[in-house]
N, C-alpha and C. Protein backbone atom coordinates (compact mmCIF):
# COMPACT_ATOMS: atom_id res chain seq x y z
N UNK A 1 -45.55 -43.53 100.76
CA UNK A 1 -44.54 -43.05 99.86
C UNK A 1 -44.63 -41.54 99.69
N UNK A 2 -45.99 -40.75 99.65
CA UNK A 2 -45.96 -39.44 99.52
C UNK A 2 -45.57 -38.85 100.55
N UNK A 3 -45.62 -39.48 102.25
CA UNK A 3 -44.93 -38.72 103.12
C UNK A 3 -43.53 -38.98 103.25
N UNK A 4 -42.62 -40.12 102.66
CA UNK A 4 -41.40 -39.64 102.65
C UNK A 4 -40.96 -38.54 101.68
N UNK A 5 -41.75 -38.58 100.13
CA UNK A 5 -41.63 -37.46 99.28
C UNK A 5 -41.40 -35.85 100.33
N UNK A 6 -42.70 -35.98 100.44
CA UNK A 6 -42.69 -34.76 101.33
C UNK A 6 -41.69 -34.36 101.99
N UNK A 7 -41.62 -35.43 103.20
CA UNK A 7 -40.71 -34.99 104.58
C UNK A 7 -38.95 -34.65 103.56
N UNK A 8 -38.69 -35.44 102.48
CA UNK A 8 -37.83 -35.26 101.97
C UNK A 8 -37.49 -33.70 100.84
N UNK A 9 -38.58 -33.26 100.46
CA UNK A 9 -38.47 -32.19 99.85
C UNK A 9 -38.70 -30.88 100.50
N UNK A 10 -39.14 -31.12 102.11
CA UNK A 10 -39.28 -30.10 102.85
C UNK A 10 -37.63 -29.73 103.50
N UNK A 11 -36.77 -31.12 103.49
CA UNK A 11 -35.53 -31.30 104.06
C UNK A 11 -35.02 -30.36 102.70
N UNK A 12 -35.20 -30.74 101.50
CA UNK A 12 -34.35 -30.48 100.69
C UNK A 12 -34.15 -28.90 100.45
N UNK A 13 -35.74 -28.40 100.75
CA UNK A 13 -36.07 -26.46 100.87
C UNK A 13 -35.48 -26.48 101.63
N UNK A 14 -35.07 -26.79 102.85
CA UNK A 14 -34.29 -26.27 104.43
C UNK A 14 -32.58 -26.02 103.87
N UNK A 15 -32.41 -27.24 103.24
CA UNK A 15 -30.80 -27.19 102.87
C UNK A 15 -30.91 -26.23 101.79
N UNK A 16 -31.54 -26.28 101.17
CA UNK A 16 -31.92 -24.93 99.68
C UNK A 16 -31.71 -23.12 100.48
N UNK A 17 -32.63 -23.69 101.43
CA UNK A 17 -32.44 -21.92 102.10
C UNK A 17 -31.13 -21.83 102.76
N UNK A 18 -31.02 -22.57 103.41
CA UNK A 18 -30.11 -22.34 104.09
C UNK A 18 -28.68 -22.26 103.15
N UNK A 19 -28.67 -22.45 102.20
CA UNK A 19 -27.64 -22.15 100.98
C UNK A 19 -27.38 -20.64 100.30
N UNK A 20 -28.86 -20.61 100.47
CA UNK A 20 -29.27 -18.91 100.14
C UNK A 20 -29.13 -17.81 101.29
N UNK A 21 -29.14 -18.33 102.38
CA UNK A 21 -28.66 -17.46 103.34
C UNK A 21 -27.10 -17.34 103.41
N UNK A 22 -26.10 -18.38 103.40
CA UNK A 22 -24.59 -18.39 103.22
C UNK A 22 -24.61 -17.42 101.89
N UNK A 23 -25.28 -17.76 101.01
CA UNK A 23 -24.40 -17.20 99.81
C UNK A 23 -24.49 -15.42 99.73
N UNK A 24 -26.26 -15.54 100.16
CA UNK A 24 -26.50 -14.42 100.57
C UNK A 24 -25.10 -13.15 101.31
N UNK A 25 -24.78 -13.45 102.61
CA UNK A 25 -23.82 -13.54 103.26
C UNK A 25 -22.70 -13.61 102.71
N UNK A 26 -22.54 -14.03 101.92
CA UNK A 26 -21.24 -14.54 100.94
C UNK A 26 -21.31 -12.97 99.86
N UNK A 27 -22.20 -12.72 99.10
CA UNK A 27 -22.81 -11.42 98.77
C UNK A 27 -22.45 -10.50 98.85
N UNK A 28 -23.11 -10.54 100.24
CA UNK A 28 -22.92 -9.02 100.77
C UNK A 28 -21.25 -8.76 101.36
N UNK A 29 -20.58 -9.78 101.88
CA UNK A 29 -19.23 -9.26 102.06
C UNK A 29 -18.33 -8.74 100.96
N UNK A 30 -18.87 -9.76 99.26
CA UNK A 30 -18.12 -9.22 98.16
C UNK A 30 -18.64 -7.30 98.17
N UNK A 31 -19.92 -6.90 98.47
CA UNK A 31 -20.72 -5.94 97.82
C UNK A 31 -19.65 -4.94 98.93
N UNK A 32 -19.17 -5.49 99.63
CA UNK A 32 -18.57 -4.31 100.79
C UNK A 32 -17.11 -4.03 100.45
N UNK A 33 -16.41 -5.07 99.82
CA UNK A 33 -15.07 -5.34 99.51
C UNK A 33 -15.02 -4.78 97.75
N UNK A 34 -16.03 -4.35 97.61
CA UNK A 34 -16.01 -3.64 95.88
C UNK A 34 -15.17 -2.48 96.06
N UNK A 35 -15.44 -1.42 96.82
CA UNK A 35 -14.83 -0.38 96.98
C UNK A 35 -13.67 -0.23 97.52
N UNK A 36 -12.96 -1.61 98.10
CA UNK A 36 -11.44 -1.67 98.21
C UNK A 36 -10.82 -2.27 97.13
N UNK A 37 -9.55 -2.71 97.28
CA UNK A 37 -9.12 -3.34 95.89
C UNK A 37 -9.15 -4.79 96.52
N UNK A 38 -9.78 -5.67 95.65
CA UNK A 38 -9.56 -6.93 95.53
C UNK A 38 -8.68 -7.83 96.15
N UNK A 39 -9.02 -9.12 97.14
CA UNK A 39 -8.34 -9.47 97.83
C UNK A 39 -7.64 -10.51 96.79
N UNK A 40 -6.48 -11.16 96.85
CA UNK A 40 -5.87 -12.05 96.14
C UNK A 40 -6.31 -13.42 95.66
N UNK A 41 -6.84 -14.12 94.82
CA UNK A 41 -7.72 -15.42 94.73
C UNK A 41 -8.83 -15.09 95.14
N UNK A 42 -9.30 -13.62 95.23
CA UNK A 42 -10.87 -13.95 95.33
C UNK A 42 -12.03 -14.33 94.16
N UNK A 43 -11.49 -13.94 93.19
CA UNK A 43 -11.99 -14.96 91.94
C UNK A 43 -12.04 -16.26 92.40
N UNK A 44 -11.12 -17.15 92.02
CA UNK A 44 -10.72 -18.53 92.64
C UNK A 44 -11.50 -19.34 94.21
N UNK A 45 -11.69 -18.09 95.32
CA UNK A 45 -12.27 -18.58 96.26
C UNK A 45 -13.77 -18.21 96.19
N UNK A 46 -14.35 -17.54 94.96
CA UNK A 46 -15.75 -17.51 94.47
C UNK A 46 -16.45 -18.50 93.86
N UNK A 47 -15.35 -19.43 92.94
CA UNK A 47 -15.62 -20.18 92.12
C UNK A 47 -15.73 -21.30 92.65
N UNK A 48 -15.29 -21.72 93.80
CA UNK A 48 -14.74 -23.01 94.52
C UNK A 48 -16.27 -22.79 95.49
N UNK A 49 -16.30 -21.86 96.03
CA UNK A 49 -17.17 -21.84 96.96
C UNK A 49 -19.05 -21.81 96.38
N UNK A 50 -18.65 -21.59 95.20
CA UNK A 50 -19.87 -22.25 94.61
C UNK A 50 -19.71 -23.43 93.43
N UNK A 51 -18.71 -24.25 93.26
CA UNK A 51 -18.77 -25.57 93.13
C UNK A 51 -19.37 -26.79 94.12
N UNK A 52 -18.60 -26.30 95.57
CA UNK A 52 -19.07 -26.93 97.30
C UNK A 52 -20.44 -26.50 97.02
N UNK A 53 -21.08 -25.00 96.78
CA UNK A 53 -22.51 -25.65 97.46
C UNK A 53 -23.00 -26.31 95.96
N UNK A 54 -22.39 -26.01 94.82
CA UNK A 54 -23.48 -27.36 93.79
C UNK A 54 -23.55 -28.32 94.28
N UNK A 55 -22.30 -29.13 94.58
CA UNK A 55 -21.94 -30.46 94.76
C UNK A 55 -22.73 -30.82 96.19
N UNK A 56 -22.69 -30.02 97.08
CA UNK A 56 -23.72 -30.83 98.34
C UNK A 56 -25.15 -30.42 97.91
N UNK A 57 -25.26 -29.58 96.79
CA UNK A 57 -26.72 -29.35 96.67
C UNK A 57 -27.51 -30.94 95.60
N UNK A 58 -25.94 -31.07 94.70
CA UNK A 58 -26.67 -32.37 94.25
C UNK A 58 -26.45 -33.96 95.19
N UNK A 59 -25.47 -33.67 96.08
CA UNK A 59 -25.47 -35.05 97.03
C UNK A 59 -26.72 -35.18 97.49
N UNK A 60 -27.64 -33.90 97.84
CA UNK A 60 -28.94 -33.90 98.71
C UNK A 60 -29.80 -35.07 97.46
N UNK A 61 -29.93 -34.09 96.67
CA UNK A 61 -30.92 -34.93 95.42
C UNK A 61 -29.52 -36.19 95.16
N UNK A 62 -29.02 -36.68 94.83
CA UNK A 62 -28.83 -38.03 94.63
C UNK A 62 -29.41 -38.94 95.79
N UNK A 63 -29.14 -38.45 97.33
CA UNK A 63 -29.67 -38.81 98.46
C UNK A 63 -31.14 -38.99 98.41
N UNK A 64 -31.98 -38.08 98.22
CA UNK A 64 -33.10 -37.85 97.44
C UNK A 64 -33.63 -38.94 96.59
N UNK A 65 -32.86 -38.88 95.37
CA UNK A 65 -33.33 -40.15 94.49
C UNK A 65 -32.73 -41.44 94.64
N UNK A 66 -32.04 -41.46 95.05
CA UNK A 66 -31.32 -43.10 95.36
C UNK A 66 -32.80 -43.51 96.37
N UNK A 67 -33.12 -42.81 97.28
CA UNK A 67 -34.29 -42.97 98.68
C UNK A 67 -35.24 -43.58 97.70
N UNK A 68 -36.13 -42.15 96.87
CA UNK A 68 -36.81 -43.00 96.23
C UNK A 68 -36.95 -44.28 95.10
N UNK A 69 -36.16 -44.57 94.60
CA UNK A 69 -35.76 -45.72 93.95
C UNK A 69 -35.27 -46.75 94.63
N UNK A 70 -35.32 -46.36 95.84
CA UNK A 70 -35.35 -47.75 96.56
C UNK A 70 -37.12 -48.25 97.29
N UNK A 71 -37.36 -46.99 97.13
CA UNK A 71 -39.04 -47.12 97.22
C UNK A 71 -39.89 -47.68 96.22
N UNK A 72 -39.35 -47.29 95.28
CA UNK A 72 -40.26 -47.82 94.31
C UNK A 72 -40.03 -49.04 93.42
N UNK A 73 -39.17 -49.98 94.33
CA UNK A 73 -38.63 -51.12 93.78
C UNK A 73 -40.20 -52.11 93.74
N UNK A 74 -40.37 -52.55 93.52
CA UNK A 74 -41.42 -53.95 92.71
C UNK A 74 -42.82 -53.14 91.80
N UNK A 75 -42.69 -51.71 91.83
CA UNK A 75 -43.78 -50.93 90.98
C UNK A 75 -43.39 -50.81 89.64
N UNK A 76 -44.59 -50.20 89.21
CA UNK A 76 -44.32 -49.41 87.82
C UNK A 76 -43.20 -48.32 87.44
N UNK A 77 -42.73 -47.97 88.43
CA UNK A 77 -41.95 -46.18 88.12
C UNK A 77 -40.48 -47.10 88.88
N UNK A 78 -40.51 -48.40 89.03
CA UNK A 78 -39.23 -48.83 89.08
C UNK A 78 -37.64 -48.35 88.41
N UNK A 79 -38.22 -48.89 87.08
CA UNK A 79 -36.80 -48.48 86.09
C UNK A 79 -36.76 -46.47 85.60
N UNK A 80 -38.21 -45.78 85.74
CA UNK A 80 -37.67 -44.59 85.68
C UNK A 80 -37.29 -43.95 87.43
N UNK A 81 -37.25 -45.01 88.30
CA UNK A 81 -36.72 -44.13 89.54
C UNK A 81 -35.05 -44.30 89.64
N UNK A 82 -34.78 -45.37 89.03
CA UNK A 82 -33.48 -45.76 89.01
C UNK A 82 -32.43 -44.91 88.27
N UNK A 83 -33.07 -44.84 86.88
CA UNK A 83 -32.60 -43.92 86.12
C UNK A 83 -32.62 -42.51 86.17
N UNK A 84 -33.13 -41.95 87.02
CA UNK A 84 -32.89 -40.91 87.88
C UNK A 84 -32.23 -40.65 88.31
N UNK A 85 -31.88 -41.90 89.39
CA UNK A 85 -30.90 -42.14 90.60
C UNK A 85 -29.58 -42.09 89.67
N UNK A 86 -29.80 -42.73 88.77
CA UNK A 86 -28.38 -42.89 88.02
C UNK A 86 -27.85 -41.70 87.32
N UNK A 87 -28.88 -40.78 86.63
CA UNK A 87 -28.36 -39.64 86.38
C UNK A 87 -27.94 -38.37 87.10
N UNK A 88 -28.38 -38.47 88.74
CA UNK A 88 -28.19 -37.79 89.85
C UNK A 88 -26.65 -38.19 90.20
N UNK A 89 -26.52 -39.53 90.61
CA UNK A 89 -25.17 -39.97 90.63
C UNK A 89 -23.87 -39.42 89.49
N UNK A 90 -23.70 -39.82 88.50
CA UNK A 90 -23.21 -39.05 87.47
C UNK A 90 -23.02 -37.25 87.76
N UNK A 91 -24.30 -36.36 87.89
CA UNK A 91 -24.07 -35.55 88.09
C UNK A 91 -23.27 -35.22 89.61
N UNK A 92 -23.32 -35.77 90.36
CA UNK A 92 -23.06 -35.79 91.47
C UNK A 92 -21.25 -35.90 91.13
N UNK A 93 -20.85 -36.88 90.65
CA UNK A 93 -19.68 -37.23 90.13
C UNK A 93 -18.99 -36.08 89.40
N UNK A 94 -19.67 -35.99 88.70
CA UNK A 94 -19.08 -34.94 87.20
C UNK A 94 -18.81 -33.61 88.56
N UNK A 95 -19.56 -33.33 89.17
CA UNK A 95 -19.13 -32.16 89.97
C UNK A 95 -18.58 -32.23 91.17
N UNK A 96 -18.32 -33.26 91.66
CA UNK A 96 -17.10 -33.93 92.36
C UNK A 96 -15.52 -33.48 91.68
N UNK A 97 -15.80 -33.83 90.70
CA UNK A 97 -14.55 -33.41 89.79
C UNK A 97 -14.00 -32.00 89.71
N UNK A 98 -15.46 -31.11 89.72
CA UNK A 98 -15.36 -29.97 89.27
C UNK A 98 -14.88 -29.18 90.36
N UNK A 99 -15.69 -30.00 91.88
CA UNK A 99 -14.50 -29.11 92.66
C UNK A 99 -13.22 -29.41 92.85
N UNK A 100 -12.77 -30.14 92.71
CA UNK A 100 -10.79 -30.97 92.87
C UNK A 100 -10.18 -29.94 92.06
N UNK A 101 -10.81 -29.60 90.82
CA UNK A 101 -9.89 -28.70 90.19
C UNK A 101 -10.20 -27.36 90.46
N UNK A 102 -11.15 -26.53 91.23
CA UNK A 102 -11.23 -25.52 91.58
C UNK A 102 -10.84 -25.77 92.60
N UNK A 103 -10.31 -26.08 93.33
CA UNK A 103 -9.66 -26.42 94.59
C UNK A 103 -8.20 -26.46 94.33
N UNK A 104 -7.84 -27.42 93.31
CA UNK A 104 -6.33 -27.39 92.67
C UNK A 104 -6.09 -25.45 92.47
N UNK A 105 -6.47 -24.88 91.48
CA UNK A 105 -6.52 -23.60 91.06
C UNK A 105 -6.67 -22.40 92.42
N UNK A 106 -7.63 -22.88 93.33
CA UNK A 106 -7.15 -22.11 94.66
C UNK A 106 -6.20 -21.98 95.36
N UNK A 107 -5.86 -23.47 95.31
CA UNK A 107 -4.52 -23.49 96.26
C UNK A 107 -3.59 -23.09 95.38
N UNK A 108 -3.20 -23.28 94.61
CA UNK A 108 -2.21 -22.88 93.41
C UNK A 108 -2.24 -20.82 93.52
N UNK A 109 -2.82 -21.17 93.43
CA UNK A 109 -3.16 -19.35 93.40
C UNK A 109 -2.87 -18.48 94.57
N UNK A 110 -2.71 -19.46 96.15
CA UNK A 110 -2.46 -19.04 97.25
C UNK A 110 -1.27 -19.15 97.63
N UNK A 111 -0.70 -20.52 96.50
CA UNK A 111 0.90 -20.75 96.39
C UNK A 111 1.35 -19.52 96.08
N UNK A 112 0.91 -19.40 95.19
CA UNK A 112 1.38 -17.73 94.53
C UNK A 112 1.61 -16.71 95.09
N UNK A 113 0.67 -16.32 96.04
CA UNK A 113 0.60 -15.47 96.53
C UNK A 113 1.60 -15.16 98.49
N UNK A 114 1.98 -16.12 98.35
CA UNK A 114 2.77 -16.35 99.53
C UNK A 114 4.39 -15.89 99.71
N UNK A 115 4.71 -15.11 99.99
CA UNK A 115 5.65 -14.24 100.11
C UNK A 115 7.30 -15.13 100.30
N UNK A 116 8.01 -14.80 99.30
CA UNK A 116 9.16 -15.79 99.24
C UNK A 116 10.32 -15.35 100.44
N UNK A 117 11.12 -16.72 100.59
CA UNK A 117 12.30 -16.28 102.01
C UNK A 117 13.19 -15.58 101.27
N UNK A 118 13.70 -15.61 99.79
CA UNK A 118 14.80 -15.00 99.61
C UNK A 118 14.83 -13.46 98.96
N UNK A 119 15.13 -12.95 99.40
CA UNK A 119 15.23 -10.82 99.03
C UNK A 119 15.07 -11.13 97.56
N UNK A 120 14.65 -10.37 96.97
CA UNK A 120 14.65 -9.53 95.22
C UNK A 120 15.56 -9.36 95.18
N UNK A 121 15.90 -8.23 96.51
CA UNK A 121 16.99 -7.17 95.83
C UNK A 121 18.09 -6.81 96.79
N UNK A 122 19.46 -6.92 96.35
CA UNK A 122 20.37 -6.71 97.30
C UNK A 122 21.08 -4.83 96.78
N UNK A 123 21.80 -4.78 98.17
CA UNK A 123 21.78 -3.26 97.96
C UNK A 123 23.46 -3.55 98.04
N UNK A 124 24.08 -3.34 97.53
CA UNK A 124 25.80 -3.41 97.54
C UNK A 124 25.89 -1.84 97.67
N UNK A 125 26.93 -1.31 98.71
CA UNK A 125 27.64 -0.17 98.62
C UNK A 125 28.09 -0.06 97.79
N UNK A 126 27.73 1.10 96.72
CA UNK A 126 28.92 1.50 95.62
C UNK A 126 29.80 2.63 96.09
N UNK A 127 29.08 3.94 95.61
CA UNK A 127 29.59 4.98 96.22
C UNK A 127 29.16 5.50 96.58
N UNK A 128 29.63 6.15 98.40
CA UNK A 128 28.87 6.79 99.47
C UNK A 128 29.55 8.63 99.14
N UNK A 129 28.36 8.80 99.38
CA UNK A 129 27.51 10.65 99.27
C UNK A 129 28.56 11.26 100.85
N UNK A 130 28.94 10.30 101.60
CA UNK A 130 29.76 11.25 102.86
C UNK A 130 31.50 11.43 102.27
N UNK A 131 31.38 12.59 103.20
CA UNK A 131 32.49 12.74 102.87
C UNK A 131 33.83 11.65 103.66
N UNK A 132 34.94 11.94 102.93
CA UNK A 132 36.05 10.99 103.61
C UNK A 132 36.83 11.79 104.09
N UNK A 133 37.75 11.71 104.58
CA UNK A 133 39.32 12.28 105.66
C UNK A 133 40.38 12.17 104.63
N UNK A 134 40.33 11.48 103.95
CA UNK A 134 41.21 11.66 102.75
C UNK A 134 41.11 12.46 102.05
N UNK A 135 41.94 13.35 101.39
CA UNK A 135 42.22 14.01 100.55
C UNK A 135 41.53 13.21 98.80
N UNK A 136 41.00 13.86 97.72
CA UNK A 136 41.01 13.09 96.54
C UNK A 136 42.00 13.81 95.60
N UNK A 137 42.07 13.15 94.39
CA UNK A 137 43.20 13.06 93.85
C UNK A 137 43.54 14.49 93.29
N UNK A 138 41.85 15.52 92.88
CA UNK A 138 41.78 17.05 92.80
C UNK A 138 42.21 18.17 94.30
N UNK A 139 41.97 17.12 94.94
CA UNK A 139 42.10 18.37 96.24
C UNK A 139 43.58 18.14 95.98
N UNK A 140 44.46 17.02 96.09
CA UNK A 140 46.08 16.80 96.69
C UNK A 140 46.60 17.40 95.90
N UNK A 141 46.28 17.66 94.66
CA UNK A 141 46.57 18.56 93.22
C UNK A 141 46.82 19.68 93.97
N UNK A 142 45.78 20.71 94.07
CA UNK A 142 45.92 21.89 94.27
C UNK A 142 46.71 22.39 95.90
N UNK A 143 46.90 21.24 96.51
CA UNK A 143 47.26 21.51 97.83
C UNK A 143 48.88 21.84 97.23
């Protein structure tokens, strides 16, 4: 049982770093994009993109504890491995949720930002600055 612990919490540092290297990465492109102006929904695609890694960071640990609570079925640490499992699940859930609606709010926000087919603004000829071949009603006067 202690070497699946193990082999499983060494998996779980690998997916841990390797989270910290994306975000890392994730980081440093905001730290470069400070000194321009702000891309559109990048709030929105900050927030979303760290809901995704909560949510696979807690699928790992529900994965995690569901494993061991199936290990420790006929022992002592039975009913607290379960209840683990069960509060991993839940959390797992609750932030399932949390990304649908940061996801709703991204796309919504990209709706937005998407450039419409029909013009603002129409330009009607009123009155043109060239001259005409006609006479106006001051010139025919004095003629």
């Amino acid at each position: 049982m202690s070497h699946a612990r193990t082999a499983l919490a060494s998996l779980a540092g690998l997916a841990l770093s390797v989270g910290m290297v994306t975000g890392a990465a994730t980081l440093s492109s905001a730290d470069e994009a400070r000194g321009k102006e702000k891309a559109p929904c990048s709030q929105e695609q900050k927030q979303y993109d760290k809901a995704v890694d909560k949510y696979e960071r807690l699928h790992a640990k529900f994965a995690e504890e569901k494993q061991e609570a199936a290990e420790a079925e006929g022992t002592d640490d039975e009913s607290a491995e379960k209840r683990e499992a069960r509060k991993a699940k839940k959390a797992k859930k609750a932030q399932a949720k949390r990304v649908e609606k940061k996801q709703a709010k991204l796309e919504k926000c990209q709706a937005e930002q998407e450039p419409t087919e029909e013009p603002t603004e129409t330009t009607e000829p009123s009155e043109t600055s060239e001259p005409t071949e006609e006479p106006t009603a001051s010139e025919s006067a004095e003629a």
